[in-house]
C-alpha atoms as a PDB file:
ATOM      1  CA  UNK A   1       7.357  48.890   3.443  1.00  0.00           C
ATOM      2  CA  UNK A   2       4.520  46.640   3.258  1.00  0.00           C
ATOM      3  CA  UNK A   3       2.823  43.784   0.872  1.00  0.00           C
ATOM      4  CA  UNK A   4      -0.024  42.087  -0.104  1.00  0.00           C
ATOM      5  CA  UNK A   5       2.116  38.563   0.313  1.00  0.00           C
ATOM      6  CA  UNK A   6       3.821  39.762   3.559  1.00  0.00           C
ATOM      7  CA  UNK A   7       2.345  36.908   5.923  1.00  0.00           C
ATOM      8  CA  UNK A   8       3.094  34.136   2.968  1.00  0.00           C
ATOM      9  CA  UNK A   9       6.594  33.390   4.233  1.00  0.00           C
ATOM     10  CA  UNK A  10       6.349  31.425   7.086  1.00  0.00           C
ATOM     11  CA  UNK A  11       3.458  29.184   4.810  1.00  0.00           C
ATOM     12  CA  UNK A  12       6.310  29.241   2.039  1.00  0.00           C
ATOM     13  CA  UNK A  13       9.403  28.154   4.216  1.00  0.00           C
ATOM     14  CA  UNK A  14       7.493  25.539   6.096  1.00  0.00           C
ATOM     15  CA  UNK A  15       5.873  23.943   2.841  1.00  0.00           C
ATOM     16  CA  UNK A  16       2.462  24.922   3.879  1.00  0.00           C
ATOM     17  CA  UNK A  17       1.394  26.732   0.363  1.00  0.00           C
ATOM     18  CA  UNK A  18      -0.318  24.752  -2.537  1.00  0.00           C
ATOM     19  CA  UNK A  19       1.843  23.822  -5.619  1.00  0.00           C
ATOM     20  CA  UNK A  20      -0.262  26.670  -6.950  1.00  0.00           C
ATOM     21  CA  UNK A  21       0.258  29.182  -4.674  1.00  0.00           C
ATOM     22  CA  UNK A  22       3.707  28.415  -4.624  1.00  0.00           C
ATOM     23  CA  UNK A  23       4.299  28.782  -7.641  1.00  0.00           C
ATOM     24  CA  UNK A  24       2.842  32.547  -7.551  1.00  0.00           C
ATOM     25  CA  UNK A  25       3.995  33.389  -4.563  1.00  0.00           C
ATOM     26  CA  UNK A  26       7.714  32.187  -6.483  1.00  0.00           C
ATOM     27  CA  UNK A  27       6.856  34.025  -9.190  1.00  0.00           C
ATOM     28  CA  UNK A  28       6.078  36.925  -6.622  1.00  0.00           C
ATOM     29  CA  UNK A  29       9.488  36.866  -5.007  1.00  0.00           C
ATOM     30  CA  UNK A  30      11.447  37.270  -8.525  1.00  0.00           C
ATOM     31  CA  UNK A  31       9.872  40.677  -8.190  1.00  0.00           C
ATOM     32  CA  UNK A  32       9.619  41.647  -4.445  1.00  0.00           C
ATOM     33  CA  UNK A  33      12.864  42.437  -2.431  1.00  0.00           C
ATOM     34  CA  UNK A  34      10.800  42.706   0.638  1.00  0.00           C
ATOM     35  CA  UNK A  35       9.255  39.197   0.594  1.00  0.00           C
ATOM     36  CA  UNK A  36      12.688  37.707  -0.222  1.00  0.00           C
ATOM     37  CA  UNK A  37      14.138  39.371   2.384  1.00  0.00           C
ATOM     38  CA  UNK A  38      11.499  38.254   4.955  1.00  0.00           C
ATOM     39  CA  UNK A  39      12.172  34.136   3.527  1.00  0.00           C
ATOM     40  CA  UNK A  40      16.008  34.465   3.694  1.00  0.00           C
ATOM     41  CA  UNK A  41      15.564  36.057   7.598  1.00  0.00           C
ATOM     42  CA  UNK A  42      13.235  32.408   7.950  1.00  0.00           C
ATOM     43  CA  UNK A  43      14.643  30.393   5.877  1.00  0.00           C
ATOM     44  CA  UNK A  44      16.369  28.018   9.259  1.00  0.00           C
ATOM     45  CA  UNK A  45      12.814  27.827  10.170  1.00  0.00           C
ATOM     46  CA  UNK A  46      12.427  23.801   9.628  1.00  0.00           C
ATOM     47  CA  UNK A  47      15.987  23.700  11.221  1.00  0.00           C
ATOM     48  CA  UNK A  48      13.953  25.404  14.407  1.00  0.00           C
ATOM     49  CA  UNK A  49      11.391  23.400  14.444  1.00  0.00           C
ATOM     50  CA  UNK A  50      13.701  20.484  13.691  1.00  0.00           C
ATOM     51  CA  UNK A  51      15.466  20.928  17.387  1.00  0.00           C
ATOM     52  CA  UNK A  52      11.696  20.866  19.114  1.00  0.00           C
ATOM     53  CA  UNK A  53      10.665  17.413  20.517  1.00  0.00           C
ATOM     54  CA  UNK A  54       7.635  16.273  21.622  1.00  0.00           C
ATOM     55  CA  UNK A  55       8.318  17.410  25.234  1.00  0.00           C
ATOM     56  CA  UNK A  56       9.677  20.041  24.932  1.00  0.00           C
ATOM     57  CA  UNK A  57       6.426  21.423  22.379  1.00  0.00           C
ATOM     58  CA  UNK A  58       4.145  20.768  25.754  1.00  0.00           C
ATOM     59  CA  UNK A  59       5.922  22.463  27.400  1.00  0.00           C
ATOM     60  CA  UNK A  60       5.782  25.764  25.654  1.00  0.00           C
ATOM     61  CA  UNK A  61       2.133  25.118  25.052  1.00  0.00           C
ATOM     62  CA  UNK A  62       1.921  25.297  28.550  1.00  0.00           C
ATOM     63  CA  UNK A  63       4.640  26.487  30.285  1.00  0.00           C
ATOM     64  CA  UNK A  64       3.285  25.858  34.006  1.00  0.00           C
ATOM     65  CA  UNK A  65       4.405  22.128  33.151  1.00  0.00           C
ATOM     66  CA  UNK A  66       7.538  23.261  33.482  1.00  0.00           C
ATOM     67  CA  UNK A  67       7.009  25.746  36.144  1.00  0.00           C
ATOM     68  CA  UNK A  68       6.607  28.888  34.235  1.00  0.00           C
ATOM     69  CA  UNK A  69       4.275  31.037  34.628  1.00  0.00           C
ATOM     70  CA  UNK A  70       4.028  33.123  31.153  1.00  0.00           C
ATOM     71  CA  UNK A  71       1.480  32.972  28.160  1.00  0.00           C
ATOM     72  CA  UNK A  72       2.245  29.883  25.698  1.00  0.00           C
ATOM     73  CA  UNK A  73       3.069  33.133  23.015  1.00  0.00           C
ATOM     74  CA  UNK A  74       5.584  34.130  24.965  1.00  0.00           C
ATOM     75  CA  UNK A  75       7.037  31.034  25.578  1.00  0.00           C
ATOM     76  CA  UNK A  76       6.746  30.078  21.893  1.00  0.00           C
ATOM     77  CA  UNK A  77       8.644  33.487  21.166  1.00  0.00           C
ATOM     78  CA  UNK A  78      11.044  33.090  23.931  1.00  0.00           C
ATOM     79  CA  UNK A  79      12.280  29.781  22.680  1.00  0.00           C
ATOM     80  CA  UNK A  80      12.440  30.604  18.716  1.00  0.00           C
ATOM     81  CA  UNK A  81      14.130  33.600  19.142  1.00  0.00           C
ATOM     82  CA  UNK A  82      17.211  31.852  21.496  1.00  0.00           C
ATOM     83  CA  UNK A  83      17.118  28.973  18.580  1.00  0.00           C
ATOM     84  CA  UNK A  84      16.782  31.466  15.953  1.00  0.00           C
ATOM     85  CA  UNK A  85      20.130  33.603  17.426  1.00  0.00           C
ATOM     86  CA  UNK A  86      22.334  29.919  17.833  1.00  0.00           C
ATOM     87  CA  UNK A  87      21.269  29.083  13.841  1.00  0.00           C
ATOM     88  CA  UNK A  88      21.269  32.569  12.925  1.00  0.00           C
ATOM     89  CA  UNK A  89      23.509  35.238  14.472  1.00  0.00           C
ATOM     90  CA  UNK A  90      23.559  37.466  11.365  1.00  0.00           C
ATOM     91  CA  UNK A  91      19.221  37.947  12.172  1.00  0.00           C
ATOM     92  CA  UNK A  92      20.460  40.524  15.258  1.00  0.00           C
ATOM     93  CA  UNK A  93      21.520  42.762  12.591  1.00  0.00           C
ATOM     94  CA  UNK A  94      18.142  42.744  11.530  1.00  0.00           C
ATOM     95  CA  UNK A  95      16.419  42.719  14.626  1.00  0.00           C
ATOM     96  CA  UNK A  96      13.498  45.703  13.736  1.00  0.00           C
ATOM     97  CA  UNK A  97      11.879  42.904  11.146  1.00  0.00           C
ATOM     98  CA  UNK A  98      13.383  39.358  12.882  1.00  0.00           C
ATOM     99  CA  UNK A  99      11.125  40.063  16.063  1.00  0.00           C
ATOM    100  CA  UNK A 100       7.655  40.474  13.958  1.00  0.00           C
ATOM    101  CA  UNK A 101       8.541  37.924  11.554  1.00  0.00           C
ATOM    102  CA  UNK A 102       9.376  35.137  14.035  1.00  0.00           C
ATOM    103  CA  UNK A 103       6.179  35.674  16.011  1.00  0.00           C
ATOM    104  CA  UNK A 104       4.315  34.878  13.003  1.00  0.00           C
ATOM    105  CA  UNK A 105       6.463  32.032  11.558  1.00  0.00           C
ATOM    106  CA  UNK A 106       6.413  30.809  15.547  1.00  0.00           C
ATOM    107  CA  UNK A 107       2.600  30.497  15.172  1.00  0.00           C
ATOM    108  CA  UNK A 108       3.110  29.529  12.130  1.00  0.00           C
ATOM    109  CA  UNK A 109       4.791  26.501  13.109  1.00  0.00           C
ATOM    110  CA  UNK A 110       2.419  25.956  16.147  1.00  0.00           C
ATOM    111  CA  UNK A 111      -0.048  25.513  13.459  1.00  0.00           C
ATOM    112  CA  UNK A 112       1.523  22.974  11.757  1.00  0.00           C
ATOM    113  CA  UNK A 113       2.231  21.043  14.448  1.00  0.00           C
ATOM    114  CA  UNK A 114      -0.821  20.861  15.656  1.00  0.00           C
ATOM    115  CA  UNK A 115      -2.195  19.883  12.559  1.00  0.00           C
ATOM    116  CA  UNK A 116       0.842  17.352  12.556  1.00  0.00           C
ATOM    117  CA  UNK A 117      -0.331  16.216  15.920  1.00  0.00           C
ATOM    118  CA  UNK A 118      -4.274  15.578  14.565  1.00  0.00           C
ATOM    119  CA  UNK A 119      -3.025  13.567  11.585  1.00  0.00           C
ATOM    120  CA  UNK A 120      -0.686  11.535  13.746  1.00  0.00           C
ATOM    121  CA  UNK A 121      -4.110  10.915  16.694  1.00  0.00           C
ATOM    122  CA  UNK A 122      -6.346  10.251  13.296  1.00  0.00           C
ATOM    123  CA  UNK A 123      -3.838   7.985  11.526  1.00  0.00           C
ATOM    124  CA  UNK A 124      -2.961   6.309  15.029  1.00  0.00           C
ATOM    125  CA  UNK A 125      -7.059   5.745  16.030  1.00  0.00           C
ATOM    126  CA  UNK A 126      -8.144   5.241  12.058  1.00  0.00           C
ATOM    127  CA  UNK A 127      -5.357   3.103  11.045  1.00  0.00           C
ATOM    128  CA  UNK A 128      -6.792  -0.748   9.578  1.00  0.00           C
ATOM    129  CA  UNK A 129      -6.240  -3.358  12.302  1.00  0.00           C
ATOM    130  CA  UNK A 130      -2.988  -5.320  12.166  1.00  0.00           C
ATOM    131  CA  UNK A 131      -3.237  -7.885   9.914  1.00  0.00           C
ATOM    132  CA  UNK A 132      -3.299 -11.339  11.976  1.00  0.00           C
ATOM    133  CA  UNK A 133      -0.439 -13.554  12.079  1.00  0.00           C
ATOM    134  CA  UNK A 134      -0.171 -16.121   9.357  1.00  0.00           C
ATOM    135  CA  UNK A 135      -0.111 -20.219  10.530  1.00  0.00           C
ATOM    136  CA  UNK A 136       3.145 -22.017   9.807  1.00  0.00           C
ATOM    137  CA  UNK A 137       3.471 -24.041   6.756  1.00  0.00           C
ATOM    138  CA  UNK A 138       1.878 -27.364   6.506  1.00  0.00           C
ATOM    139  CA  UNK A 139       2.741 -29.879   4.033  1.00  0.00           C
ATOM    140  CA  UNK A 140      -0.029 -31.761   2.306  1.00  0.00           C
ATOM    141  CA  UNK A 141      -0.192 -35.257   2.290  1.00  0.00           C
ATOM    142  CA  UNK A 142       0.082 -37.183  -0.814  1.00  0.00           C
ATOM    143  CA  UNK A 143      -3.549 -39.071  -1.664  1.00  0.00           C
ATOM    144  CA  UNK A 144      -1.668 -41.991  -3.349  1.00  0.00           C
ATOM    145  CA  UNK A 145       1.453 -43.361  -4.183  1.00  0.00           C
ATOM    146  CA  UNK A 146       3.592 -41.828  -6.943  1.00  0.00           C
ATOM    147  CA  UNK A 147       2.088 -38.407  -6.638  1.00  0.00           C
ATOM    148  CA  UNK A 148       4.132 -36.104  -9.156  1.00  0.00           C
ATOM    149  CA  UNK A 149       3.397 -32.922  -7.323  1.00  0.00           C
ATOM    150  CA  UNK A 150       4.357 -31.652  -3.232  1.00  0.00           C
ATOM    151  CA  UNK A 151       2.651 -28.654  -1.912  1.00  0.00           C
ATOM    152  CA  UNK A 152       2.401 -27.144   1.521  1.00  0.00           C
ATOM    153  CA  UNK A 153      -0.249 -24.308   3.073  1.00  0.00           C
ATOM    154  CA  UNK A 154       0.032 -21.459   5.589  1.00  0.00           C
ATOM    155  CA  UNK A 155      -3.968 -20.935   6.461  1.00  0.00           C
ATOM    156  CA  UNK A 156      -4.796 -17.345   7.880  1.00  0.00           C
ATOM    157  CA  UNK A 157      -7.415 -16.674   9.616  1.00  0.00           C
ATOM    158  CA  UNK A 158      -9.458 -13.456   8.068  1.00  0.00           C
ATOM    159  CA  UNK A 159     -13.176 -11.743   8.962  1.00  0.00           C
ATOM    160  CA  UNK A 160     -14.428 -13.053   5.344  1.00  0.00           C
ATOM    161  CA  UNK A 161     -12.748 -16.867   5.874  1.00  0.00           C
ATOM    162  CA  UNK A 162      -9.673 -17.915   5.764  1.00  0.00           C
ATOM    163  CA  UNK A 163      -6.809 -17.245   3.597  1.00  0.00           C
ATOM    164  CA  UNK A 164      -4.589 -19.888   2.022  1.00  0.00           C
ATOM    165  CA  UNK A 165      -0.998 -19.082   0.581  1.00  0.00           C
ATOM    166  CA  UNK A 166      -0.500 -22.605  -1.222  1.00  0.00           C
ATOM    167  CA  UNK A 167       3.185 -23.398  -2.768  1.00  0.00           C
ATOM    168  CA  UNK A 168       3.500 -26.323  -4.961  1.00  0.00           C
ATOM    169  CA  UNK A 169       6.146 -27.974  -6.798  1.00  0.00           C
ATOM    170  CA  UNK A 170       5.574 -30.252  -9.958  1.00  0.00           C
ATOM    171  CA  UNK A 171       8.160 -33.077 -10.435  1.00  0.00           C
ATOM    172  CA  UNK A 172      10.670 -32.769 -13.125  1.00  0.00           C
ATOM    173  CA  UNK A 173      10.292 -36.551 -14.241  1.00  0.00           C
ATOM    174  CA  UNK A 174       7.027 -35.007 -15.358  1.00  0.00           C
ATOM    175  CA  UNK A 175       6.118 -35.810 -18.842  1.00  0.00           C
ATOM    176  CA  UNK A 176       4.102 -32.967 -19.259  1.00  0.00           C
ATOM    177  CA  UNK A 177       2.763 -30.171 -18.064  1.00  0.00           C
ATOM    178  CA  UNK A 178      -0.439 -30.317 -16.210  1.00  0.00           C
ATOM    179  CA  UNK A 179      -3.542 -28.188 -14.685  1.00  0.00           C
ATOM    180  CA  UNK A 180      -4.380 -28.508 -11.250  1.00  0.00           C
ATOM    181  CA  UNK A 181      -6.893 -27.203  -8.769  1.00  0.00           C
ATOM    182  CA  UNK A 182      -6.834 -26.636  -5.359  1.00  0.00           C
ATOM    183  CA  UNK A 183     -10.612 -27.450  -3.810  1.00  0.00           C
ATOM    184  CA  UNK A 184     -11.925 -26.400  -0.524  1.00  0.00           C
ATOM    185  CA  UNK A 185     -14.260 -28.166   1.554  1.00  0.00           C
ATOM    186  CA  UNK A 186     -16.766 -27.490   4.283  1.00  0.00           C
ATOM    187  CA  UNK A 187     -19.533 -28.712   6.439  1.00  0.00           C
ATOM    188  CA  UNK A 188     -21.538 -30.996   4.588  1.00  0.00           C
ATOM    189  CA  UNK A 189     -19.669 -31.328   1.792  1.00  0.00           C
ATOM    190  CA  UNK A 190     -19.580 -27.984   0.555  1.00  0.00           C
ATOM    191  CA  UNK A 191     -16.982 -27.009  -2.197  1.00  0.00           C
ATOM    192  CA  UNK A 192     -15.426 -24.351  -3.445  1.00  0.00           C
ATOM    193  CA  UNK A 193     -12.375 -23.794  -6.118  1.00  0.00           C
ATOM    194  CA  UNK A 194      -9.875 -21.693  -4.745  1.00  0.00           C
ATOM    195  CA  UNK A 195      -7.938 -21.584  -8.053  1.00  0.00           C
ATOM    196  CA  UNK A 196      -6.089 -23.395 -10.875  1.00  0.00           C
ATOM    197  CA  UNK A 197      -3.241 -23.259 -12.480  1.00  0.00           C
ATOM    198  CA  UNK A 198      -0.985 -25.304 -15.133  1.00  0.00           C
ATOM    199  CA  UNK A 199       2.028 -26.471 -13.671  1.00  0.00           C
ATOM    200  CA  UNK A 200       5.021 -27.085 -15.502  1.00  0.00           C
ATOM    201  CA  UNK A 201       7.641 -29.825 -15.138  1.00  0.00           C
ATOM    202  CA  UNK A 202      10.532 -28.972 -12.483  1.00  0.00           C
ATOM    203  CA  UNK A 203       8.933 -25.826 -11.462  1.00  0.00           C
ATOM    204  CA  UNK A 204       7.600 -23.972  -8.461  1.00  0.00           C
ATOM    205  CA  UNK A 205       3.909 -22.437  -8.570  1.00  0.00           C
ATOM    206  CA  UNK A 206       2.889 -20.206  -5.540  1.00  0.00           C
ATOM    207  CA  UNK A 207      -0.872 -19.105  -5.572  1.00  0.00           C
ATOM    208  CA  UNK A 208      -2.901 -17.119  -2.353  1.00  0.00           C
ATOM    209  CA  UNK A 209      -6.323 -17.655  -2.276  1.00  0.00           C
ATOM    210  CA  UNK A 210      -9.424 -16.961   0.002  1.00  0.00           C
ATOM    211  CA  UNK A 211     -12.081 -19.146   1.113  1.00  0.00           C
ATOM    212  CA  UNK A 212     -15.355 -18.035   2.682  1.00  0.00           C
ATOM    213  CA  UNK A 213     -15.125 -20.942   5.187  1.00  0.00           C
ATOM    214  CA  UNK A 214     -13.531 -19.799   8.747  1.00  0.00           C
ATOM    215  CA  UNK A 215     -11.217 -22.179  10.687  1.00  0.00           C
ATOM    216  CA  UNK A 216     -14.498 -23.364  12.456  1.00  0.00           C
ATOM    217  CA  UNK A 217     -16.080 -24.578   9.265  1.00  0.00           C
ATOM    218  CA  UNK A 218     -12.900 -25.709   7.015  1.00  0.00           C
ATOM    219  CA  UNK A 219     -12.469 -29.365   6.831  1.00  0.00           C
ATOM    220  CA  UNK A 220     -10.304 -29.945   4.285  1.00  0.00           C
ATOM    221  CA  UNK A 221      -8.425 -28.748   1.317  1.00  0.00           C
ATOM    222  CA  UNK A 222      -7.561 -30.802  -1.564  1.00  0.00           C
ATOM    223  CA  UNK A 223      -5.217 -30.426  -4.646  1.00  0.00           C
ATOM    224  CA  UNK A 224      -6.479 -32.437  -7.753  1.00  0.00           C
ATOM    225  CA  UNK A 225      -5.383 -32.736 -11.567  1.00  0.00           C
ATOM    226  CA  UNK A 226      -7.488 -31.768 -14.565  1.00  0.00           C
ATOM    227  CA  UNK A 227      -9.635 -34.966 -14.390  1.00  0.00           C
ATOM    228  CA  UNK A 228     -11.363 -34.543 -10.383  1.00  0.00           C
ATOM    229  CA  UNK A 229      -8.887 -37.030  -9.036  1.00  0.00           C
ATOM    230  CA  UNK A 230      -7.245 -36.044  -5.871  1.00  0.00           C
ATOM    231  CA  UNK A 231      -3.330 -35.826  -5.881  1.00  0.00           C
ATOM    232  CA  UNK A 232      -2.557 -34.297  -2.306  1.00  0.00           C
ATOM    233  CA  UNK A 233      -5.066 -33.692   1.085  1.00  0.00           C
ATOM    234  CA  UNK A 234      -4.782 -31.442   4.044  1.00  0.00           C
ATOM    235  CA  UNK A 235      -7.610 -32.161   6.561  1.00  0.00           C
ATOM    236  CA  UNK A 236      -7.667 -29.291   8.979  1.00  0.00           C
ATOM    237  CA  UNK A 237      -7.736 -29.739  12.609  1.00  0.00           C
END
């Protein structure tokens, strides 16, 4: 007995089919007893392929690595049918349709792990570039006397500028709530606003912000209140 959807089991088992076709080819199997007795006889498939390592895959793609001599099909077949028989005894009593069936879901399985292979060498060689590592902490110093706010900086070095996680703390003798800035400076007095924010009395305000100067051009960052005056300074090395 044949079908139309007889080589759509191994793509089924292994996850391979569309939500689409899946869904047909599910709809399929509530009427064929042929293709649901071809995915029950494959269904330890991923269990199979689960017990192959990385090694041991090279080595049946090319079995003179480990000394054999045979076609990498026969290999493949060799080694799913003696994994098939330890998940599977009950296949031998259905050995006329286990032996064409597990050639195909063997290639199958080749397939996808090749194309597992190529996503892994893509991801690995197209992956974004590890993010650099972030300076310590720096507290800023305190323009005058009296200030009613503390703050420290972690500057990162980035290929636009440099990035600058700022946390600040506003004093809870405060009066008031308050807006503050945080200004960055570069050669010849450049300036730029990195942000604001209205700080409240007794609480803790964390803001990241980017600054097109690099570490070779920022001199300085300042935190002022609403009026321009400067509250706390961080001249950078």
């Amino acid at each position: 007995m044949h079908c139309e959807h007889e080589h759509e089991d191994g793509a089924y088992v292994l996850g391979a089919l569309s939500p689409a076709e899946r869904t047909a080819y599910e709809s399929h199997l509530a009427t064929c007893s042929f293709c649901r007795e071809a995915v029950a006889d494959i269904s330890a498939l991923p269990d199979v392929l689960s017990r192959l390592d990385a090694k041991e895959f090279a080595k049946l793609l090319d079995p003179t690595l480990s000394g054999g001599q045979s076609h990498p099909g026969a290999s493949l077949r060799d080694w799913a049918t003696s994994e098939w028989a330890t998940l599977a005894p009950e296949a031998k009593r259905r050995r006329k349709t286990f032996s064409v069936r597990v050639v195909s879901s063997a290639a199958a399985a080749v397939l996808v792990a090749l194309i597992a292979v190529g996503v892994f060498a893509w991801t690995r060689d197209n992956a974004a570039p590890a993010a650099p590592p972030a300076g310590p902490a720096i507290a800023m110093t305190a323009v005058r006397d009296g200030s009613p706010v503390s703050a420290s900086v972690r500057l990162t070095s980035t290929s636009g500028g440099t990035k600058i996680d700022l946390v600040c703390s506003y004093s809870e003798t405060a009066s008031r709530p308050y807006t503050f800035r945080l200004i960055a400076y570069g050669p010849d007095e450049q300036k730029e606003q990195l942000g604001s924010w209205q700080a409240v009395p007794g609480a803790e305000f964390t803001m990241p912000g980017v600054t097109h100067f690099g570490r070779d051009s920022l001199s300085r960052l300042e935190l002022v209140q609403y009026d321009g005056k400067a509250l706390l300074a961080y001249d950078v090395p």
